[in-house]
Each structure stands twice: as structure tokens, then as C-alpha cells.
C-alpha atoms as a PDB file:
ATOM      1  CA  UNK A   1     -17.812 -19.083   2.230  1.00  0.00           C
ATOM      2  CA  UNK A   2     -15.814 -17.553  -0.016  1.00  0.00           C
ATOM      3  CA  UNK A   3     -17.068 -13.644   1.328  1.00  0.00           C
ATOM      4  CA  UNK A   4     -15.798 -15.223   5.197  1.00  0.00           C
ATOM      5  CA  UNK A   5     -12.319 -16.003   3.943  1.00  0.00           C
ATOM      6  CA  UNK A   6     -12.165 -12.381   2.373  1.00  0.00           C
ATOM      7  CA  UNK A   7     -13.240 -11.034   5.408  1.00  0.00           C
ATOM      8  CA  UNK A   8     -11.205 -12.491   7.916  1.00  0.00           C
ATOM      9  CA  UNK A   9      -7.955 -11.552   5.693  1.00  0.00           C
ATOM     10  CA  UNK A  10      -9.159  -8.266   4.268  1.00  0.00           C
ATOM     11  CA  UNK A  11     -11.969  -7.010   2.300  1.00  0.00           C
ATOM     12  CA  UNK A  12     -12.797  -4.051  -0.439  1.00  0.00           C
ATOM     13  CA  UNK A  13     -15.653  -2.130  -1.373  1.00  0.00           C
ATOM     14  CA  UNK A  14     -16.440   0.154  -3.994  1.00  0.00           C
ATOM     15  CA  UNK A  15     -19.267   2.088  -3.753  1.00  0.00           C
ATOM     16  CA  UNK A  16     -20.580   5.051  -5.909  1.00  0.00           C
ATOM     17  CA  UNK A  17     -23.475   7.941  -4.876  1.00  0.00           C
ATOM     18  CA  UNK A  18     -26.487   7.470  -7.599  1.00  0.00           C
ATOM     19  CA  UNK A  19     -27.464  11.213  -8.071  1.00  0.00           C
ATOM     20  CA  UNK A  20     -23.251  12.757  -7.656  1.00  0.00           C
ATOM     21  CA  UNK A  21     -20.639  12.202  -9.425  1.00  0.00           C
ATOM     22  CA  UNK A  22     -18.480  10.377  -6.929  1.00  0.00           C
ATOM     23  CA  UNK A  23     -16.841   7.295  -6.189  1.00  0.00           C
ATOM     24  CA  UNK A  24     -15.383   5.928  -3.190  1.00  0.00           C
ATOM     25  CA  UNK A  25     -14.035   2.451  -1.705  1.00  0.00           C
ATOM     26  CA  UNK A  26     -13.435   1.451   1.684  1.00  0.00           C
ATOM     27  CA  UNK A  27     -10.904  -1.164   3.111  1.00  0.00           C
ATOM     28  CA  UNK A  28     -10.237  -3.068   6.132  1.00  0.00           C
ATOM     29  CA  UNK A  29      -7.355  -5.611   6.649  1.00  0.00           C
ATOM     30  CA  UNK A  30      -7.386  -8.261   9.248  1.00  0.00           C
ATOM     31  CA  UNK A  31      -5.379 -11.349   8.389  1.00  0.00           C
ATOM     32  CA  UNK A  32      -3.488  -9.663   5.801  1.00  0.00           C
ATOM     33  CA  UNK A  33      -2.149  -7.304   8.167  1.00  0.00           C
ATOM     34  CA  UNK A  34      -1.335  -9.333  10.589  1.00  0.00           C
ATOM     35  CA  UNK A  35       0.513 -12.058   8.682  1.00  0.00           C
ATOM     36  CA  UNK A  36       2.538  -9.167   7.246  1.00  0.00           C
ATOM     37  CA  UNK A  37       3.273  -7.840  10.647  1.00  0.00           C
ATOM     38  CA  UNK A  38       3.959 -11.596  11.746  1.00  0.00           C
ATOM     39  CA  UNK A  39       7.822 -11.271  10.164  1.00  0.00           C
ATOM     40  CA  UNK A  40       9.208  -8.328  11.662  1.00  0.00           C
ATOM     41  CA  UNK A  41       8.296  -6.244  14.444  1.00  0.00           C
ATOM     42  CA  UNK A  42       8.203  -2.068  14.842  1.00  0.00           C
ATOM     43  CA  UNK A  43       7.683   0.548  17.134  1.00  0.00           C
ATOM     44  CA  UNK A  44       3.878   1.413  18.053  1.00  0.00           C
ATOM     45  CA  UNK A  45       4.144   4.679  15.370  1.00  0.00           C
ATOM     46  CA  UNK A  46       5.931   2.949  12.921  1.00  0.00           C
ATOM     47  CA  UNK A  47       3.255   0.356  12.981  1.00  0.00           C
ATOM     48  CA  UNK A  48       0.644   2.541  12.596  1.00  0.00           C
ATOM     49  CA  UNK A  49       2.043   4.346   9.721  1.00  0.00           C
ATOM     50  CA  UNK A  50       2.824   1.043   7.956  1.00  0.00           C
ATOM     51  CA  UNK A  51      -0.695  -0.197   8.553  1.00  0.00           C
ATOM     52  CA  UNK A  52      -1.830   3.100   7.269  1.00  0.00           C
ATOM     53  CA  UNK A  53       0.514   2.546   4.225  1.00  0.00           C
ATOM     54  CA  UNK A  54      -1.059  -0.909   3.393  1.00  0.00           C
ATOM     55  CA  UNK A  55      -4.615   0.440   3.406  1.00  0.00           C
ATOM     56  CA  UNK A  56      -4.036   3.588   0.941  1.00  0.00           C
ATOM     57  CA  UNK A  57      -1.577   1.622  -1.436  1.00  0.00           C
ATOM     58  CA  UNK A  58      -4.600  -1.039  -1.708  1.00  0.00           C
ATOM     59  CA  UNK A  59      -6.730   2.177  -1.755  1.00  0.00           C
ATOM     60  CA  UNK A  60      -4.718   3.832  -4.526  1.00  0.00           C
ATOM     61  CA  UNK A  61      -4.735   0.071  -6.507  1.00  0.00           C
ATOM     62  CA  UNK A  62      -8.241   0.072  -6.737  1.00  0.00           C
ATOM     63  CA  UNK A  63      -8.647   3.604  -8.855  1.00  0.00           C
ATOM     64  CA  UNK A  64      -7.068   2.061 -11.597  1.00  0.00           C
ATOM     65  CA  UNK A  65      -7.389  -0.228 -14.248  1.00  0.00           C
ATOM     66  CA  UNK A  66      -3.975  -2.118 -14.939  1.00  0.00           C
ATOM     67  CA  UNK A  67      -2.387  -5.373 -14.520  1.00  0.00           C
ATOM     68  CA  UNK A  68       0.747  -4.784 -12.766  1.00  0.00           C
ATOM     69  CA  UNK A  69       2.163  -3.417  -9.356  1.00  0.00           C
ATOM     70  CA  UNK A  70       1.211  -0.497  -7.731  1.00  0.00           C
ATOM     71  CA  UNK A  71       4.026   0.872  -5.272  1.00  0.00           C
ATOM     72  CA  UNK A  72       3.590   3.623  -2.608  1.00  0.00           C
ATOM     73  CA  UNK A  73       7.154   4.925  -1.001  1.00  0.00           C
ATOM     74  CA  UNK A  74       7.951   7.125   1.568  1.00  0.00           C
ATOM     75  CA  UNK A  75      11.109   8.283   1.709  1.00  0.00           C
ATOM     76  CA  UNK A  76      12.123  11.198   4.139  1.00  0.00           C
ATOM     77  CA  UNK A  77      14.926  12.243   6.617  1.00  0.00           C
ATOM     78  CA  UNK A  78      13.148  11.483   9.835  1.00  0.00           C
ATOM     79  CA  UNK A  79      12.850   8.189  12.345  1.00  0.00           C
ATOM     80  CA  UNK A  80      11.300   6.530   9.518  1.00  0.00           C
ATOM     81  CA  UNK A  81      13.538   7.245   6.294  1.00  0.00           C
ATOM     82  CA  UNK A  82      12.289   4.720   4.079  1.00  0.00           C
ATOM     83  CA  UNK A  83       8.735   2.899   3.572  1.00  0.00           C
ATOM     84  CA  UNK A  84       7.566   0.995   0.873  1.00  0.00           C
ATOM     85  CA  UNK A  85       4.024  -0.485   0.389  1.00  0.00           C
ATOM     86  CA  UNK A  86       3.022  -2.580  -2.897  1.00  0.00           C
ATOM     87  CA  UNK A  87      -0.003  -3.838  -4.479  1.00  0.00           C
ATOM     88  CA  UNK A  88      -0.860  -5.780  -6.707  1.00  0.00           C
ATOM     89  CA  UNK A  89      -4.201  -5.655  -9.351  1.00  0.00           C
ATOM     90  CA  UNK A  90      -4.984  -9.003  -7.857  1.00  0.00           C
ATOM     91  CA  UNK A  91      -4.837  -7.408  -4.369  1.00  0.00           C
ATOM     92  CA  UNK A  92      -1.913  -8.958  -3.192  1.00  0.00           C
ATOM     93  CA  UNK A  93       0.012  -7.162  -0.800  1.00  0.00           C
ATOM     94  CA  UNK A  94       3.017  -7.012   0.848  1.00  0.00           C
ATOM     95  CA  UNK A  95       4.858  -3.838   2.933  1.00  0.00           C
ATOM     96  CA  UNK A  96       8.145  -2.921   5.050  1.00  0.00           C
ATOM     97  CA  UNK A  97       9.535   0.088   6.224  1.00  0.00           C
ATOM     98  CA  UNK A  98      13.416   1.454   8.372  1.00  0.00           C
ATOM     99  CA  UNK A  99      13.311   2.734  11.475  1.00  0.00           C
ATOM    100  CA  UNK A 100      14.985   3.273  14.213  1.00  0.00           C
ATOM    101  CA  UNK A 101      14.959   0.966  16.913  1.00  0.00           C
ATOM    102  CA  UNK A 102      13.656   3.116  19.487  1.00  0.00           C
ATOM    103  CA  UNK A 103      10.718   5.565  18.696  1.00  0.00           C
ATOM    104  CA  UNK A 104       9.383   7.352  21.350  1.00  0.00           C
ATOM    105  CA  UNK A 105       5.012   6.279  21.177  1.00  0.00           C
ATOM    106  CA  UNK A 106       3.738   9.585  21.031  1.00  0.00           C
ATOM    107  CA  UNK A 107       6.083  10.436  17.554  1.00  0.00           C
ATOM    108  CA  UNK A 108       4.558  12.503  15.217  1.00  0.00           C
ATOM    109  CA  UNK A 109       3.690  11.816  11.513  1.00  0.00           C
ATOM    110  CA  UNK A 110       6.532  14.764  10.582  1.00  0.00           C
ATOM    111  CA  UNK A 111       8.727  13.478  13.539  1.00  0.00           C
ATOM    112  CA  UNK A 112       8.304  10.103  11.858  1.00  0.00           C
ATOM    113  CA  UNK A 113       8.639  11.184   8.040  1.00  0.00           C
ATOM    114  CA  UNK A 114      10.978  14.361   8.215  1.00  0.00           C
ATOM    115  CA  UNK A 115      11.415  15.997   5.147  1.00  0.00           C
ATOM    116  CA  UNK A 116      10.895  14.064   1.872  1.00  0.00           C
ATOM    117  CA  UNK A 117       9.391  12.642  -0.948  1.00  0.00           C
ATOM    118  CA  UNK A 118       6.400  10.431  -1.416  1.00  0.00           C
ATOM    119  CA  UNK A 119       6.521   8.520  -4.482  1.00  0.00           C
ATOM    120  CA  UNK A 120       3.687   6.408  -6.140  1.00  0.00           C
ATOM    121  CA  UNK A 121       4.970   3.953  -9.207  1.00  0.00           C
ATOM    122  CA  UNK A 122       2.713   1.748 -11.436  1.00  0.00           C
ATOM    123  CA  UNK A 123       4.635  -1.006 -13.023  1.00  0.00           C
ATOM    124  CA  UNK A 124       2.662  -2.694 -15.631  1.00  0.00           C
ATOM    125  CA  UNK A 125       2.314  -6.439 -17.251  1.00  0.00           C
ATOM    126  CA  UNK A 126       1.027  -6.279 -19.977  1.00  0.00           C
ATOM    127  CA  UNK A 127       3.382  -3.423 -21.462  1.00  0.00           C
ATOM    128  CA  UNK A 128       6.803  -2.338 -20.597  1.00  0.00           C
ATOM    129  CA  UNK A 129       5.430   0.399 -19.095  1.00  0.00           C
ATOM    130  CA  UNK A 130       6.192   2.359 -15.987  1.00  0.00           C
ATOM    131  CA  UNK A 131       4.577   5.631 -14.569  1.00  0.00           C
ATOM    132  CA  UNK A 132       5.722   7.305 -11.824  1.00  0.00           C
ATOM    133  CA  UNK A 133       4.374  10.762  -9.566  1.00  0.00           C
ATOM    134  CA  UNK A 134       6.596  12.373  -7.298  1.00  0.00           C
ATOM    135  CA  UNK A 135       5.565  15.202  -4.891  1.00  0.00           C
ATOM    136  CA  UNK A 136       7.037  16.282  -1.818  1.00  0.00           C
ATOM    137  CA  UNK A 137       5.546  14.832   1.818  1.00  0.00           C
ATOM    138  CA  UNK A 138       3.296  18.122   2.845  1.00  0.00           C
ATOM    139  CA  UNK A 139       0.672  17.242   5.357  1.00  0.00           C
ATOM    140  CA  UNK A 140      -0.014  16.264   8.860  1.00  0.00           C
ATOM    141  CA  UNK A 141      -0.263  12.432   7.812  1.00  0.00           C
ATOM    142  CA  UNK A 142      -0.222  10.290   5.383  1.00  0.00           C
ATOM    143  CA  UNK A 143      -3.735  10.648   4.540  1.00  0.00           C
ATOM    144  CA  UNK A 144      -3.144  14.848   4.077  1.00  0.00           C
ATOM    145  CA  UNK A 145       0.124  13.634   1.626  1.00  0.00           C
ATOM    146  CA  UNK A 146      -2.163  11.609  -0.404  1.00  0.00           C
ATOM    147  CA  UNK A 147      -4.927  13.941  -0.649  1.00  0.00           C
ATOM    148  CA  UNK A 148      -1.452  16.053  -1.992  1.00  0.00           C
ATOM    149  CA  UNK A 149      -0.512  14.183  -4.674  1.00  0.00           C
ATOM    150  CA  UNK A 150      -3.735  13.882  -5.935  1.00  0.00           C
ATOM    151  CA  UNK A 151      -4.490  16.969  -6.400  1.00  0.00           C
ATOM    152  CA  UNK A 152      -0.983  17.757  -7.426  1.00  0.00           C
ATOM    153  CA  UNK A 153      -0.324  14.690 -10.283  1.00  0.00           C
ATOM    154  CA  UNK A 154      -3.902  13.375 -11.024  1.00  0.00           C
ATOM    155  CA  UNK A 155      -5.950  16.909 -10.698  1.00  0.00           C
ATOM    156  CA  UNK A 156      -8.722  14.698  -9.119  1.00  0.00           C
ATOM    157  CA  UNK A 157     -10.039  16.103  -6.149  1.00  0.00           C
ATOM    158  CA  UNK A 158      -9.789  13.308  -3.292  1.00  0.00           C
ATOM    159  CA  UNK A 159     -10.404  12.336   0.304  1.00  0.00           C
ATOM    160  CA  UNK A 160      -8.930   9.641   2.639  1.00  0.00           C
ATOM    161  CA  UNK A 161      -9.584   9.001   6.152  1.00  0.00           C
ATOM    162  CA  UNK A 162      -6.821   5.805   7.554  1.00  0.00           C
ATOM    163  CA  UNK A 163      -6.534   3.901  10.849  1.00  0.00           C
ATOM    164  CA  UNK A 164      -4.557   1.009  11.878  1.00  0.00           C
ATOM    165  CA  UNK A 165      -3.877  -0.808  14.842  1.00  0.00           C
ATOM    166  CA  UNK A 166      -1.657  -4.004  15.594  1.00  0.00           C
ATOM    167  CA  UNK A 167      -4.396  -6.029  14.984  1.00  0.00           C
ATOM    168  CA  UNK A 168      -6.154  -4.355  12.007  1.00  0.00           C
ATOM    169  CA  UNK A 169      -6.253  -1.719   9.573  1.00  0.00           C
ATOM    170  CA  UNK A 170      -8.479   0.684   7.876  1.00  0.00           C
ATOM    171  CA  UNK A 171      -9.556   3.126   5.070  1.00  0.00           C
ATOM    172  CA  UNK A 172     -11.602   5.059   3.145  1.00  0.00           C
ATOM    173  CA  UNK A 173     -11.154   7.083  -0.262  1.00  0.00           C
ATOM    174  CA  UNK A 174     -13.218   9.198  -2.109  1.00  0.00           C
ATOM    175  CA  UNK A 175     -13.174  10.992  -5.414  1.00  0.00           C
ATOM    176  CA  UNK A 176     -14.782  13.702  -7.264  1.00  0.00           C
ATOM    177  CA  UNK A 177     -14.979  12.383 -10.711  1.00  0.00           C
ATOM    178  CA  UNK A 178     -15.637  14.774 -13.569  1.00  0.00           C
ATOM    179  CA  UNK A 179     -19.602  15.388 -14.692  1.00  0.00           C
ATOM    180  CA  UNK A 180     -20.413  13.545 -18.042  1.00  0.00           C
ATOM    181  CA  UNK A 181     -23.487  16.075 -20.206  1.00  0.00           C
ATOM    182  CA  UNK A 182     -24.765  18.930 -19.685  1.00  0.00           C
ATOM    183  CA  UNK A 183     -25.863  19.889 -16.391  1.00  0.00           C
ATOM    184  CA  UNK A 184     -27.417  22.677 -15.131  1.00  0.00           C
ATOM    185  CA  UNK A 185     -26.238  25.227 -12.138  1.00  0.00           C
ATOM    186  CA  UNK A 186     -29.018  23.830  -9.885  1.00  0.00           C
ATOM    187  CA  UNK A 187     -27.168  20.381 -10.686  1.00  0.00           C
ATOM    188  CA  UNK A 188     -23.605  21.896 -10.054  1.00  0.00           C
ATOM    189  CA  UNK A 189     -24.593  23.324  -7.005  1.00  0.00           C
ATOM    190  CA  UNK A 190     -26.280  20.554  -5.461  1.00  0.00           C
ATOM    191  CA  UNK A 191     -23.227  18.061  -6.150  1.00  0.00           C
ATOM    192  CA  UNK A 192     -20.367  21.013  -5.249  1.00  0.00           C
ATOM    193  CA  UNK A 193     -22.849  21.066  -1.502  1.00  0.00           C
ATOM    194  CA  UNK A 194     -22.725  17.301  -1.056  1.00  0.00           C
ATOM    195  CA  UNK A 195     -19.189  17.001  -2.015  1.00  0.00           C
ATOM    196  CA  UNK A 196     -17.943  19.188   0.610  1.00  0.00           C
ATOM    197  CA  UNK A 197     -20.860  17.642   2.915  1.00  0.00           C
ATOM    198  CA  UNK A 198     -18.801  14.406   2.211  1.00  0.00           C
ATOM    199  CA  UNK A 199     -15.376  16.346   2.982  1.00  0.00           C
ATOM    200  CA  UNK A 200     -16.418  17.046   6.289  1.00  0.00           C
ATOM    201  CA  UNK A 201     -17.502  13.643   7.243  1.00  0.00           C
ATOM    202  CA  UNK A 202     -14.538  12.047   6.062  1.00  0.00           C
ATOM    203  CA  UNK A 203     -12.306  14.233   8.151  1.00  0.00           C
ATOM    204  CA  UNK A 204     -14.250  12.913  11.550  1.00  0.00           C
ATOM    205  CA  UNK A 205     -14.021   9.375  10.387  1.00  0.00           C
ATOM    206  CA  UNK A 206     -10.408   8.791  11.072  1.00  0.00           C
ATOM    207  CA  UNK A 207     -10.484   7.460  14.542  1.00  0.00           C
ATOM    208  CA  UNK A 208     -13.928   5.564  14.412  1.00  0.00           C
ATOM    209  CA  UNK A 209     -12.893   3.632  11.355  1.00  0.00           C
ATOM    210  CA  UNK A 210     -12.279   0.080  12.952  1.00  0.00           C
ATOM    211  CA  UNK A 211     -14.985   0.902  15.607  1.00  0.00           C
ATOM    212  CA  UNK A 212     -18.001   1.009  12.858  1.00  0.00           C
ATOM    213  CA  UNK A 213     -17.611  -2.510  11.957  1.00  0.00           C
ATOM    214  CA  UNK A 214     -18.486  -3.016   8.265  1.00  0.00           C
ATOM    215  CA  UNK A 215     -18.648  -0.882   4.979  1.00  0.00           C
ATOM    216  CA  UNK A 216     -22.829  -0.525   5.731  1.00  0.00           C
ATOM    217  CA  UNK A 217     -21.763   1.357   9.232  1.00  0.00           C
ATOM    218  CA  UNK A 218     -19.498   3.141   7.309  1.00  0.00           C
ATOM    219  CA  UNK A 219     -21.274   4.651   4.175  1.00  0.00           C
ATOM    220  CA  UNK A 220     -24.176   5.382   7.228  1.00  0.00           C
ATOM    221  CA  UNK A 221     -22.003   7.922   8.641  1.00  0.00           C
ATOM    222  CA  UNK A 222     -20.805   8.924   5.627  1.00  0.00           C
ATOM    223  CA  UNK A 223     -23.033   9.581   3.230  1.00  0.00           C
ATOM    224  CA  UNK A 224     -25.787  10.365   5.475  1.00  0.00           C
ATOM    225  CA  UNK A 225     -28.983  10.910   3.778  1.00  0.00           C
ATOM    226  CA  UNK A 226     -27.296  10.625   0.056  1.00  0.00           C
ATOM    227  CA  UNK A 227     -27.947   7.467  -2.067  1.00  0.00           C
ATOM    228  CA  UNK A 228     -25.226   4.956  -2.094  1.00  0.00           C
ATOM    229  CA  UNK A 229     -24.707   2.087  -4.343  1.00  0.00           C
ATOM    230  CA  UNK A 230     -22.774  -0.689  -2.517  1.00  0.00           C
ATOM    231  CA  UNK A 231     -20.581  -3.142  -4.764  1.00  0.00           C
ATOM    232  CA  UNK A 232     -19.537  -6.908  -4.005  1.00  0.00           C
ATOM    233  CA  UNK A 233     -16.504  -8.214  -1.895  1.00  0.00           C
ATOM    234  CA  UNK A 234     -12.986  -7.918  -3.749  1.00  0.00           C
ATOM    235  CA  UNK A 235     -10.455 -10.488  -1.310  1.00  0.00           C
ATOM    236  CA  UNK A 236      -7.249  -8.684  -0.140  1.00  0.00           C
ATOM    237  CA  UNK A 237      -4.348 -10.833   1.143  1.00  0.00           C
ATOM    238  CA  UNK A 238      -0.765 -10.456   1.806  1.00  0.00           C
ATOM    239  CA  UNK A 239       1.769 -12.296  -0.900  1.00  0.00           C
ATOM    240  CA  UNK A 240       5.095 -11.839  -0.991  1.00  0.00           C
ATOM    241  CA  UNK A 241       7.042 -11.975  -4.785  1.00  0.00           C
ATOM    242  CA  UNK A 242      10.471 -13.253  -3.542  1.00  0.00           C
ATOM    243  CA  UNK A 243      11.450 -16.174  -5.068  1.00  0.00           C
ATOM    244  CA  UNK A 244      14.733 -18.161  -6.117  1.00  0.00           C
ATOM    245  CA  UNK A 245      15.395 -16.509  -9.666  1.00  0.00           C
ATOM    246  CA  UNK A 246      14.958 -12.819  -8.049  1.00  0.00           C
ATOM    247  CA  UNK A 247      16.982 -13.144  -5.885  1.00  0.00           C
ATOM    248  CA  UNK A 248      19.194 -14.949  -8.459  1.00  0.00           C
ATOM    249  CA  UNK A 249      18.980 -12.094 -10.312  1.00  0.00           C
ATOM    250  CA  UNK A 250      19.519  -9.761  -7.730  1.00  0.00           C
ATOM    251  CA  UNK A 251      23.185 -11.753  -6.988  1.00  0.00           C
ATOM    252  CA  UNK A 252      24.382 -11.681 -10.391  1.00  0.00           C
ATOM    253  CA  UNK A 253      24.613  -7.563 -10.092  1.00  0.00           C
ATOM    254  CA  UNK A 254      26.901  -7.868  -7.389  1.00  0.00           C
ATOM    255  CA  UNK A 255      29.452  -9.414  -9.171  1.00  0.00           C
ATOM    256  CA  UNK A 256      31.854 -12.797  -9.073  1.00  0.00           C
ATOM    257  CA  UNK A 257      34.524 -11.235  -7.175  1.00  0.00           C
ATOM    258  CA  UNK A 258      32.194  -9.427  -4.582  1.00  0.00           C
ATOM    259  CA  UNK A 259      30.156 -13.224  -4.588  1.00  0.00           C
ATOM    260  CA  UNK A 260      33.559 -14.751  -3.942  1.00  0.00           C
ATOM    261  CA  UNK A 261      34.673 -12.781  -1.188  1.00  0.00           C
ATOM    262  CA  UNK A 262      31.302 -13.404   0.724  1.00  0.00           C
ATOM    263  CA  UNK A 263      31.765 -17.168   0.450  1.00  0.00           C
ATOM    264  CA  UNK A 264      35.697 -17.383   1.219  1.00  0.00           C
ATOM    265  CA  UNK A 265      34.671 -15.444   4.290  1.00  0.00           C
ATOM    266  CA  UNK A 266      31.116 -16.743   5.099  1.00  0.00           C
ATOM    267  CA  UNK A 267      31.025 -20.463   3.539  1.00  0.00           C
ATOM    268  CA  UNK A 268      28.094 -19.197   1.498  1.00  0.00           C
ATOM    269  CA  UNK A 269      25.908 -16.148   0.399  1.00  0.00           C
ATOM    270  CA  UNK A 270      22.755 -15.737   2.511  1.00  0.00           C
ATOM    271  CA  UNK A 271      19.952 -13.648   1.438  1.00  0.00           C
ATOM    272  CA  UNK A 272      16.542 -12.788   3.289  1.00  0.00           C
ATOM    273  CA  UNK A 273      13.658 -11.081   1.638  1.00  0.00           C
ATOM    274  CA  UNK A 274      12.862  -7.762   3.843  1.00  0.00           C
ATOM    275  CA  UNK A 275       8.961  -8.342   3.357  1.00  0.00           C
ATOM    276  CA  UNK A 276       8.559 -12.153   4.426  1.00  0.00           C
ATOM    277  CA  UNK A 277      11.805 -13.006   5.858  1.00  0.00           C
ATOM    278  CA  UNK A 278      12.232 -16.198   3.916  1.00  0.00           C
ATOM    279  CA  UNK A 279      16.162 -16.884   3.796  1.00  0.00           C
ATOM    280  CA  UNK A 280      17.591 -18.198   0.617  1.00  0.00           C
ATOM    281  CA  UNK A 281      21.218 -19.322   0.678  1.00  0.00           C
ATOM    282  CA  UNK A 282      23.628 -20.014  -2.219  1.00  0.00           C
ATOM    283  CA  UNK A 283      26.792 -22.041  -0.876  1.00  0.00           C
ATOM    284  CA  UNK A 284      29.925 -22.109  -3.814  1.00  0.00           C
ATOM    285  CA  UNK A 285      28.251 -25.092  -5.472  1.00  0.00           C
ATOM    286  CA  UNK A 286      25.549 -23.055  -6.238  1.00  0.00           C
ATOM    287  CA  UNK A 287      27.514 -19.171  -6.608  1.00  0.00           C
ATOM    288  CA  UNK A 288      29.593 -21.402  -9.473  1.00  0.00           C
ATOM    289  CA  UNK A 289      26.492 -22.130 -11.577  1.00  0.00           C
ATOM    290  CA  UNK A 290      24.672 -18.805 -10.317  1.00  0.00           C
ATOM    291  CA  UNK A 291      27.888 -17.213 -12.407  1.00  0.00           C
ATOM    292  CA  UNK A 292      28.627 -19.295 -15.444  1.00  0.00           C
ATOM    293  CA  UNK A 293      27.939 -17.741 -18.522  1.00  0.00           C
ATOM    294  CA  UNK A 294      23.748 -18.408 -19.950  1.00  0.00           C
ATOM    295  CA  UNK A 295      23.310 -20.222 -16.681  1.00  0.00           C
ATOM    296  CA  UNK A 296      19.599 -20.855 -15.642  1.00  0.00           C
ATOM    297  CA  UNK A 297      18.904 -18.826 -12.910  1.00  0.00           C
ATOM    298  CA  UNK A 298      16.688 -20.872 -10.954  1.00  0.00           C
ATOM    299  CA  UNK A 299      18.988 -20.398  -8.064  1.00  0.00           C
ATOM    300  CA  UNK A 300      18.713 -22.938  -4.227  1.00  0.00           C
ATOM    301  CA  UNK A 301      15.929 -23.805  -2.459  1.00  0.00           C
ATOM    302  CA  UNK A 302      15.060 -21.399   0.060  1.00  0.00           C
ATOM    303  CA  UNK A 303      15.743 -22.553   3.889  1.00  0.00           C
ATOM    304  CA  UNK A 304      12.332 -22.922   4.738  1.00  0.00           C
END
């Protein structure tokens, strides 16, 4: 039952070779993806990239151990200057990106991105900790800027295929990871062969991705002939953060004479969250207490 639920939201797999060293999960969002797309609607492209987004930043979340938030952001001067994907170590996810209204459907990744930065941030729980790797957007999509950074801020050589649709999205990752003991050059060779044997296959599995079905299909094509060891389900979903004290929070930086202004002109101060569109309004009852000095900031109930 609870393998059906994680399916028809959105699934991951790890799965490791038994005589390589390397790694690799694979991804597919159904639900998840489509209740995120449910509050706000973009251009064909800009769907596609976002849905591409969502898959690597759950992707990226899964090579690491830490309790915390991991954030992918785009951020360029093209049609699409600003996306931001996040996920969480309990595979919670939530994504939005800017565009512009119109995008012509056969927009290219560059046309898309422009010029820019891609920026991956780990925010952790458990410590006040934050790391954060910055490279430039070089690559013919997302998947090429990925492969980027890796190699540029983790030194680990890596592999992605992504595909997403309106109704689903996709992806794969794969890493060489470094060889523990001493091996032999027989050893080396053999693993440096099948690693770019891998390489190859994961370039021609972009478009079939959410044609093969399951993670089985998958690894088939693949892996090939190579050993694979297949883990259990890990449940993906989409979860937005918002809530009344953020956005409490959030208010407070503005200041009273900016919060002031917005009700004398407005009646009251009305905020939606960009990633689930859930409104949360303060009227002056609730901008006085928001403002008092030590006041709780628990903040209205959302208009939901």
C-alpha cells in the first residue's frame, strides 16, 4: 500500500553496480508534479525546465546525507530569469520559477536561461550551517549545467539524463565514486570501460525516460549486461513551508511605516506564497500586534 501511494506521487531509487564503483538513483514524479503545477500555470518550455528542475534538485538531495533543505536556483538574463527548486531530506518538494508571459514553444534551454548563474545551497537543521556552490550556467540544458557544477565544486565525475512533461517528470543520476584498496590496472581499466559504457547510455536516455515505465526498464537499458543492485522505494511529495509566522516574519522587515501605508491604502496587507498560492492577510488589528515590541508572531489565519 504504502509503495502505491509513493508511486502515484513520486518515487526514488538508488541503485549501485556490484563489481564498479558507481552509484546512481533514478526519479519519477507524478502527483507531486502535478499538484505543484496545480497553482500556477507556465509556458510549455518553462514547464519543462521546471519539471526538469524538480527531478535533479530531488536528484541532487539524495547524494547527501543532511537534515535540512537542499535548494537549486537558476538565475540568468533570459525569458526565464529566475528559478528556484527546493528539497527537502524528507523529500518534500516544492518549486517556482519568472517568466515571461509569452514564450514562444520551440525556446531553447539558452534562449530560456540567458547568461547566468546556477546556484546549489544546503541549509542545514541540525547546525547553523549553510554551504553554497556557485558556477556559471554552461551547457545545452540543465542536465549539461549540472554535470558542470559537479565536476567544477564536488570533483565527482557525474551524469544526468531529465525529462518532464505536464503530466510527469523524470531523471536519472549517476556518479563515479572514488575506488576504496588497492586495485590493480586490469581493475582500473575494466571500471574506466564501463563507466564511459554508462556515459553513453545515459546520453540516449533523455527522451525515453517516461516511456520505459519503471526503474527495472530503466537500469535494463542502462546498465546493460553490468550487475545492478536495486534499493527500496523512498516517497517523494510536494510540501510547501509557508506558514503564518514566516510570513510574519517576512512583514516585520518591511517596516511599520511601509506596513502602514499598505493598510491606509489597501484596508489590509495581503500576502500569497509564490509556491502554493495560499493567501494570508493581516488587516490593522492584526499589523498592530504583528508590530508591538516581543509580540508573538503567530500572525492570521490564512484565507483558505
Amino acid at each position: 500500500m504504502a509503495e502505491a501511494l509513493a508511486s502515484h506521487a513520486g518515487q526514488l531509487r538508488r541503485f549501485v553496480l556490484e563489481h564498479h564503483p558507481v552509484r546512481g538513483f533514478w526519479v519519477r514524479l507524478n502527483g507531486a508534479w502535478c499538484e505543484l503545477l496545480s497553482y500556477r500555470r507556465y509556458p510549455p518550455p518553462v514547464e519543462r525546465l521546471l519539471g526538469e528542475a524538480v527531478s535533479a534538485t530531488v536528484l541532487l538531495a539524495a547524494t547527501l546525507k543532511f537534515q535540512g533543505t537542499l535548494t537549486l536556483q537558476l538565475q540568468g538574463d533570459g525569458l526565464v530569469p529566475l528559478l528556484v527548486a527546493q528539497c527537502t531530506h524528507r523529500f518534500e518538494l516544492r518549486a517556482v520559477a519568472r517568466s515571461a508571459a509569452t514564450i514562444e514553444a520551440a525556446a531553447s534551454f539558452e534562449q530560456l536561461i540567458g547568461h547566468g548563474q546556477l546556484l546549489v545551497t544546503v541549509e542545514s537543521e541540525e547546525r547553523a550551517a549553510r554551504y553554497q556552490g556557485i558556477v556559471a550556467l554552461q551547457g545545452a540544458d540543465l542536465a549539461a549545467c549540472l554535470e558542470n557544477y559537479f565536476a567544477s565544486s564536488e570533483q565527482l565525475p557525474t551524469r544526468l539524463a531529465l525529462s518532464a512533461t505536464a503530466g510527469e517528470s523524470a531523471g536519472v543520476l549517476l556518479q563515479k565514486m572514488p575506488q576504496s584498496g588497492p586495485q590493480g590496472e586490469a581493475y582500473a581499466g575494466r571500471s574506466h570501460q564501463a563507466w564511459e559504457e554508462l556515459c553513453a547510455n545515459v546520453g540516449r536516455l533523455d527522451a525515453p525516460l517516461l516511456q520505459l515505465g519503471g526503474p527495472e526498464q530503466v537500469l535494463h537499458r542502462l546498465c546493460g549486461t553490468e550487475d545492478c543492485r536495486l534499493f527500496g522505494v523512498t516517497p517523494v511529495r510536494f510540501a510547501c513551508r509557508c506558514s503564518d509566522g514566516r510570513v510574519a516574519r517576512l512583514l516585520r522587515t518591511l517596516g511599520r511605516e511601509e506596513i502602514e501605508s499598505i493598510i491606509a491604502e489597501q484596508g489590509a496587507v495581503t500576502v500569497t506564497c509564490e509556491f502554493c498560492g495560499r493567501p494570508y492577510r493581516f488587516d490593522a488589528v492584526d499589523a498592530q500586534r504583528l508590530l508591538s515590541a516581543g509580540a508573538e508572531l503567530e500572525g492570521p489565519r490564512s484565507l483558505n
